[in-house]
Structure formats: C-alpha cells, structure tokens
N, C-alpha and C. Protein backbone atom coordinates (compact mmCIF):
# COMPACT_ATOMS: atom_id res chain seq x y z
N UNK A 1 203.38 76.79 21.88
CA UNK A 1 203.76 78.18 21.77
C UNK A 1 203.65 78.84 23.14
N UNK A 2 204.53 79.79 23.23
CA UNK A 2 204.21 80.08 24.47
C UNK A 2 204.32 82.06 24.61
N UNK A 3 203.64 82.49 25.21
CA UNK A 3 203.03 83.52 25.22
C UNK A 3 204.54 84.32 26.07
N UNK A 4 205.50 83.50 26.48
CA UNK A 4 206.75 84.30 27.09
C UNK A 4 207.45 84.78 26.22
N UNK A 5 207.47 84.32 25.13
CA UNK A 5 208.59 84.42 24.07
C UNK A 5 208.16 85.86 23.44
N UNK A 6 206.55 85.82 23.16
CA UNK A 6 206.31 87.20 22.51
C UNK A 6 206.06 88.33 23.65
N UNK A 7 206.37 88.20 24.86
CA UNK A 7 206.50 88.94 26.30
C UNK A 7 207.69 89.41 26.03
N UNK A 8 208.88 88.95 25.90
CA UNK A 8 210.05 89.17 25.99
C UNK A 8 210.75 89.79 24.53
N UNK A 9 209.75 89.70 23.43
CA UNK A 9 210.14 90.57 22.47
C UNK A 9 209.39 91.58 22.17
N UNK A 10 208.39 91.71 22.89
CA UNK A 10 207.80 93.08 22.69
C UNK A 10 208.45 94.02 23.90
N UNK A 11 208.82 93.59 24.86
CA UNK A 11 209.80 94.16 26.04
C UNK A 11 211.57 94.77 24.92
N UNK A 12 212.10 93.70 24.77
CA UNK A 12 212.85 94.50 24.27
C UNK A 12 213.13 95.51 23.36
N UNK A 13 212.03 95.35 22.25
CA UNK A 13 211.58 96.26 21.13
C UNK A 13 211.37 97.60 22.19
N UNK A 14 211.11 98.15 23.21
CA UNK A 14 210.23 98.61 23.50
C UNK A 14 209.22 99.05 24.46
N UNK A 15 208.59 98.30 23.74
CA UNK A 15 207.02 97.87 24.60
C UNK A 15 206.70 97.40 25.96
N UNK A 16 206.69 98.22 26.83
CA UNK A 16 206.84 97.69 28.31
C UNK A 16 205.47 96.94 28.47
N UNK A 17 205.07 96.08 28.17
CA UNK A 17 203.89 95.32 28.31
C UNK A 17 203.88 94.28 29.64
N UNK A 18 203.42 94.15 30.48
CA UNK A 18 202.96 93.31 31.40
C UNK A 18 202.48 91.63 31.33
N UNK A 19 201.88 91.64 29.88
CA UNK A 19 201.47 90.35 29.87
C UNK A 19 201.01 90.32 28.43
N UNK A 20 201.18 89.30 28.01
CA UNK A 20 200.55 88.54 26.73
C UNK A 20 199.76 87.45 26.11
N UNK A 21 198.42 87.54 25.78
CA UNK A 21 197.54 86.45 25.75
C UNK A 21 197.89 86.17 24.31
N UNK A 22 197.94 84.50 23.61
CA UNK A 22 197.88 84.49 22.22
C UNK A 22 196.58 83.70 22.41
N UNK A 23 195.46 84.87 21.44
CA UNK A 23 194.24 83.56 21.06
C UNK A 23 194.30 82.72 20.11
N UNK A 24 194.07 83.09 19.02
CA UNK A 24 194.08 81.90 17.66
C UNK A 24 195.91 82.12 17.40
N UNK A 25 196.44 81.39 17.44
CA UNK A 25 197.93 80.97 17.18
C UNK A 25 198.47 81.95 15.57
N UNK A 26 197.77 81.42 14.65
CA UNK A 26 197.61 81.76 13.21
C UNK A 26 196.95 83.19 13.22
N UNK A 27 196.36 83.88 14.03
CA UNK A 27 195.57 84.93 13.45
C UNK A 27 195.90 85.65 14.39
N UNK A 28 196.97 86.65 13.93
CA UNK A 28 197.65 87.64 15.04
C UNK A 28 196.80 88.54 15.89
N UNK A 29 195.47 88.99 14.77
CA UNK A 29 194.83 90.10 16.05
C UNK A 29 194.18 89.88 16.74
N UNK A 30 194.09 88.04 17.11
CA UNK A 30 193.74 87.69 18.41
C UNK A 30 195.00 87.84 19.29
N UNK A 31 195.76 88.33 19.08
CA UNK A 31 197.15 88.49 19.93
C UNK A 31 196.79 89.59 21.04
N UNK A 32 196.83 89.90 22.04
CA UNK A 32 196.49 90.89 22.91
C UNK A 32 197.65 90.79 24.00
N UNK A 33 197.54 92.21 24.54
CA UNK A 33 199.01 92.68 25.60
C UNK A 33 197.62 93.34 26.31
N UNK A 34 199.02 93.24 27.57
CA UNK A 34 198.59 93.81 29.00
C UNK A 34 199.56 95.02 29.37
N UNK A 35 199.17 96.28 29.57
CA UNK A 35 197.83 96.53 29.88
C UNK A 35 197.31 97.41 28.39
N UNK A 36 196.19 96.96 28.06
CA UNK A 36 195.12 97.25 26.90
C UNK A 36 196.22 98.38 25.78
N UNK A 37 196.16 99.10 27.04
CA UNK A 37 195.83 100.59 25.99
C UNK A 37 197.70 100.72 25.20
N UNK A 38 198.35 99.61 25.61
CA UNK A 38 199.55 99.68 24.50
C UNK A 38 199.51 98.38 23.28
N UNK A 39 198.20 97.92 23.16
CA UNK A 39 197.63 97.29 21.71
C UNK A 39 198.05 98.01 20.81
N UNK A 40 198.11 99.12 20.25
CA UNK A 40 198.23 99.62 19.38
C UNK A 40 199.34 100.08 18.99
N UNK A 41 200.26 99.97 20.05
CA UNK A 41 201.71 100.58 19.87
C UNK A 41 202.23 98.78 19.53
N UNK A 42 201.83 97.78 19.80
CA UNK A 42 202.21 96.58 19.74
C UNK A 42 202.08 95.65 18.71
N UNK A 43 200.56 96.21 18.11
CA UNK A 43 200.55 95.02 16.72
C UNK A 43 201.54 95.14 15.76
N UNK A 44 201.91 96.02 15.65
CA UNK A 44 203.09 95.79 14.48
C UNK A 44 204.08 94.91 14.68
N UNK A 45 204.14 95.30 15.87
CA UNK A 45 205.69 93.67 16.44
C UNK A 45 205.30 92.75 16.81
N UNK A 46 203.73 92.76 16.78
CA UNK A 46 203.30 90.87 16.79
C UNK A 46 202.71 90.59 15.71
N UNK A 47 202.48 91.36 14.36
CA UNK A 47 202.56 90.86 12.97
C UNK A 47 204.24 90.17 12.78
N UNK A 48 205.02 91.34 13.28
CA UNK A 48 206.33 91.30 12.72
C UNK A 48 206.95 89.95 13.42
N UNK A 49 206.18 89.40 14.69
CA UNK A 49 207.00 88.53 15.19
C UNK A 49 207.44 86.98 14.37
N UNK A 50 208.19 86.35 14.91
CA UNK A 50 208.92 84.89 14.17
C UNK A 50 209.05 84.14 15.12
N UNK A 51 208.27 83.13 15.14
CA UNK A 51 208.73 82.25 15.98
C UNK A 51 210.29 81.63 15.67
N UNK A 52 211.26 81.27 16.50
CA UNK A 52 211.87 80.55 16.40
C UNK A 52 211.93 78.92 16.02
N UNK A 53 212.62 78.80 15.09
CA UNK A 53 213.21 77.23 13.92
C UNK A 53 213.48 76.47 15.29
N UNK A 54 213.27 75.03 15.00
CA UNK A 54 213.38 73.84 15.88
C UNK A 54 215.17 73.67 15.78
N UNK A 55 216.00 74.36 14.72
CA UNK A 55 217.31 74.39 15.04
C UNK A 55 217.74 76.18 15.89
N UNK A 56 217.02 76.56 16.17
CA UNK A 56 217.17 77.39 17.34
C UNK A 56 216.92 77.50 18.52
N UNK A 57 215.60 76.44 18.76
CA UNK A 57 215.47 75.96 20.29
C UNK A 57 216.43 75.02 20.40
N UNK A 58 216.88 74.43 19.28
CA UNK A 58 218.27 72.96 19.92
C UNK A 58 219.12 73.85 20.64
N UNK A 59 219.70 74.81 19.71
CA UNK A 59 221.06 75.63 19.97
C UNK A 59 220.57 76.42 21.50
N UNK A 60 219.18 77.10 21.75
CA UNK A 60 219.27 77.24 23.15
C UNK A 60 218.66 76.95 24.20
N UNK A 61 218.49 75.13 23.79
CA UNK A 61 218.56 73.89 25.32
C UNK A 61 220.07 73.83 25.32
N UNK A 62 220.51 73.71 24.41
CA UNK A 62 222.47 73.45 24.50
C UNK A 62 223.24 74.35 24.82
N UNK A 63 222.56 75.76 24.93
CA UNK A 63 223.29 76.73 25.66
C UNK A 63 222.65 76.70 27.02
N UNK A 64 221.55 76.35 27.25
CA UNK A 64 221.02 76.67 28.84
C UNK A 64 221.39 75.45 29.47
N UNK A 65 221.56 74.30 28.94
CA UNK A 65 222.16 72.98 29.50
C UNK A 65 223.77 73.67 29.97
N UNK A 66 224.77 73.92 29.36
CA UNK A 66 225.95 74.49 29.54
C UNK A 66 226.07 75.45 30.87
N UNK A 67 225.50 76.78 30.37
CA UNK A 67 225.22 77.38 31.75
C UNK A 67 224.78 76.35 32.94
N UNK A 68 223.69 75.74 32.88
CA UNK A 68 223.19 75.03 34.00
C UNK A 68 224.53 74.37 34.68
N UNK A 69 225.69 73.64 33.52
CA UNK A 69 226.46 73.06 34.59
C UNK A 69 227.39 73.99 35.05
N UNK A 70 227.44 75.47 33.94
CA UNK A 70 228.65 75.77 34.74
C UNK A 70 228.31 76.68 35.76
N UNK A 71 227.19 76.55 36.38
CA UNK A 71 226.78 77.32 37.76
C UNK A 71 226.86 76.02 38.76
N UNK A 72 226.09 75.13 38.41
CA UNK A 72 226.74 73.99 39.04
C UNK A 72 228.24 73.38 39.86
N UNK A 73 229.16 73.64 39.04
CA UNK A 73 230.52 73.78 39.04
C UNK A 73 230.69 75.01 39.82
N UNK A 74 230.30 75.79 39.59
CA UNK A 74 231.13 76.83 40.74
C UNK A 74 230.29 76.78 41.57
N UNK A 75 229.24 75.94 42.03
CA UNK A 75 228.22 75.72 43.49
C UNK A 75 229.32 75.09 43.93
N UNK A 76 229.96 73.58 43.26
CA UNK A 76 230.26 72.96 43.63
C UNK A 76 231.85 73.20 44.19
N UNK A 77 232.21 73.78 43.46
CA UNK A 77 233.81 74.71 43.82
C UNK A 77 233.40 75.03 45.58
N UNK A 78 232.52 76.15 45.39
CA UNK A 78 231.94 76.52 46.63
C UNK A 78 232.11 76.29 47.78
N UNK A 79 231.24 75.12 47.57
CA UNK A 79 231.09 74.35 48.71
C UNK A 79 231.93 73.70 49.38
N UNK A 80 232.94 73.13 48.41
CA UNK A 80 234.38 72.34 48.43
C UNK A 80 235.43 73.28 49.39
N UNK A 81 235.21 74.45 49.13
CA UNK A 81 236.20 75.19 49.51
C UNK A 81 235.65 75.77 51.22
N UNK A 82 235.18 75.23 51.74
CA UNK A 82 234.11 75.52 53.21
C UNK A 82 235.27 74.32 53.39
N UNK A 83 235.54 73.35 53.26
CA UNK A 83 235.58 72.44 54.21
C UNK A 83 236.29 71.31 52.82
N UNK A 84 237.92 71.21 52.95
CA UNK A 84 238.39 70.23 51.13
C UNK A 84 238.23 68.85 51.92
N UNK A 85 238.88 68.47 53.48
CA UNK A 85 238.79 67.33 53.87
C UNK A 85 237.27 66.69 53.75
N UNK A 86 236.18 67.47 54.45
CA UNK A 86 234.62 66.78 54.26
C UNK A 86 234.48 66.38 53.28
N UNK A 87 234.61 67.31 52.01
CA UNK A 87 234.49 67.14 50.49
C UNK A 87 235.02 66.43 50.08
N UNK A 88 236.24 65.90 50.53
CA UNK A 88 237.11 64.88 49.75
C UNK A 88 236.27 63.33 50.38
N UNK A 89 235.78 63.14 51.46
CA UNK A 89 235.40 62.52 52.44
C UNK A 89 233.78 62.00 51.62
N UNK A 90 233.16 62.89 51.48
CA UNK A 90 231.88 62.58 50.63
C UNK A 90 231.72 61.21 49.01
N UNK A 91 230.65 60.61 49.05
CA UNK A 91 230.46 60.11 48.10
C UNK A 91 230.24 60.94 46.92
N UNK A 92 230.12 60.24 45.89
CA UNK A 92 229.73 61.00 44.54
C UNK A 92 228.36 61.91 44.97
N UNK A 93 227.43 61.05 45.41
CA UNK A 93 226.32 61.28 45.97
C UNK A 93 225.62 62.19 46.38
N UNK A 94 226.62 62.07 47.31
CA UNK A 94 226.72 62.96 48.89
C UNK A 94 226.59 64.55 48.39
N UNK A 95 228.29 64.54 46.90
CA UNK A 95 228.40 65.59 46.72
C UNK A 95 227.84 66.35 45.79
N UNK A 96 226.84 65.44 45.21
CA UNK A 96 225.60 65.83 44.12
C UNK A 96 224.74 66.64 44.84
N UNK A 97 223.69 66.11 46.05
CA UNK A 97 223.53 66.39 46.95
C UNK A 97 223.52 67.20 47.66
N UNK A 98 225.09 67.92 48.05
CA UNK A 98 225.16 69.04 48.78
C UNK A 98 225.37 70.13 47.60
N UNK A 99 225.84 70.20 46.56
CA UNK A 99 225.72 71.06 45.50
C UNK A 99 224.39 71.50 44.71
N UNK A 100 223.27 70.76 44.89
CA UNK A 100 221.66 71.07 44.26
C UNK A 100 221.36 71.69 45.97
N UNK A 101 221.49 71.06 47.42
CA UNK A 101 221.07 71.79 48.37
C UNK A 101 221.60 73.29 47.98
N UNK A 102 222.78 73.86 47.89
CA UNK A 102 223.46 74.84 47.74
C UNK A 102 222.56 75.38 46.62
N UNK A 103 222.35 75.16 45.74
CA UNK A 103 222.02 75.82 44.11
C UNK A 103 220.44 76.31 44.98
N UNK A 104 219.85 75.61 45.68
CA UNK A 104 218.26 76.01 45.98
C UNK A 104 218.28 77.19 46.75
N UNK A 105 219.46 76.67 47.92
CA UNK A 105 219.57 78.03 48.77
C UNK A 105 219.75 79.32 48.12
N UNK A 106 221.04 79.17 46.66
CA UNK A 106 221.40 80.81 46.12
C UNK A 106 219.91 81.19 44.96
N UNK A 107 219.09 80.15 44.62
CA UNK A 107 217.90 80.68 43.98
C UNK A 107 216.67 81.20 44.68
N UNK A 108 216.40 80.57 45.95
CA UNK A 108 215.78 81.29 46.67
C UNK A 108 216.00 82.97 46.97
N UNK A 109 217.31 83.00 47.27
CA UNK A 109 217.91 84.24 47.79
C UNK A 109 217.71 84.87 46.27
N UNK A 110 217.89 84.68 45.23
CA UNK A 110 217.81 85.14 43.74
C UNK A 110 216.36 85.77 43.74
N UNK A 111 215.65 84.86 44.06
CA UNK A 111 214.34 84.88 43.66
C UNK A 111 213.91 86.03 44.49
N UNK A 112 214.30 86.15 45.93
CA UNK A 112 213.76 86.99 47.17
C UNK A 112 214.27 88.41 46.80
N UNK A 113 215.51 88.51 45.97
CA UNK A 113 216.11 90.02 45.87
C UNK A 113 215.55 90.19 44.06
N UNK A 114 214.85 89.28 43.40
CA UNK A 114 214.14 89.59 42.07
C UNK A 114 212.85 90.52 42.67
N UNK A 115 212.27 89.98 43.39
CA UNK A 115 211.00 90.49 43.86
C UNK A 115 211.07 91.66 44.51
C-alpha cells in the first residue's frame, strides 16, 4: 500500500495535505495527514477511501507503459530530426541509446522547473 495514492486523493477532494502516514493498514484512524491540524477535515475521505482492484492497477501499468513509449517516440522523432543522415547511420543500439540520453536530459530539466 502506499501512502501516495491516499496523498493524491485527499489533494484532489480538496484537502491540501502535505503528507500521509498509514499506520495499521485496516484501522483507518491510524491514518494521519500532514500538517496535523487538517485531520479532521480529512477522516471522512480516508474512511471513504478504496483502494484500487488488481484489474485497475493492470489497466494503469498499461496505460503508463503506453505513454512511456509514446514520449519515447517523440524523443526519438527528436533527435532524428537534428541530424536524419547520423540517425540513419546509427545501430539499433546506438539509437536506443541516444533516445534514453535525450529522455534524462528533458526530465532533469522537468524536474528543475517542478521545483
């Protein structure tokens, strides 16, 4: 279980909470948010919460697998389009390779303008 999932639905309900500890899994009012003093605006939507069915995490690894390639694909477009002779010139490899280098560079930069 993981303590992101009920982060991200007490956020959208809402609840601008900071953080979420789950203590006993089964016994919600060990459930606690950060910071304190919006506990009380919160237990109701962590009684109310549901974990998600093992046919709803399938459906979204198989949607985040999808996305994953099709950002991939347009890294790889990308890059192709800098230079079609190099690219054509490259191994399979090569061009695996320079498309995950590329993907690190635009997540870094992601990550640097998240913060």
């Amino acid at each position: 279980m993981t303590a992101s999932r009920v982060h991200a639905y007490l956020v959208a309900n809402g609840v601008p909470v900071v953080g979420v500890a789950i203590g006993t899994p089964t016994d919600r009012s060990t459930w606690t948010v950060q910071p304190a003093s919006l506990q009380a605006e919160a237990q109701p939507l962590l009684e109310a919460f549901v974990w998600p069915t093992a046919e709803q995490l399938l459906d979204e690894a198989a949607g985040a697998e999808s996305r994953r390639k099709d950002i991939l694909a347009t890294i790889a477009w990308a890059v192709r389009l800098r230079d079609v002779a190099a690219w054509n010139a490259l191994t399979l490899q090569q061009k695996r390779a320079a498309v995950f280098a590329q993907a690190d560079i635009w997540r870094d930069l992601r990550v640097f303008l998240d913060s």
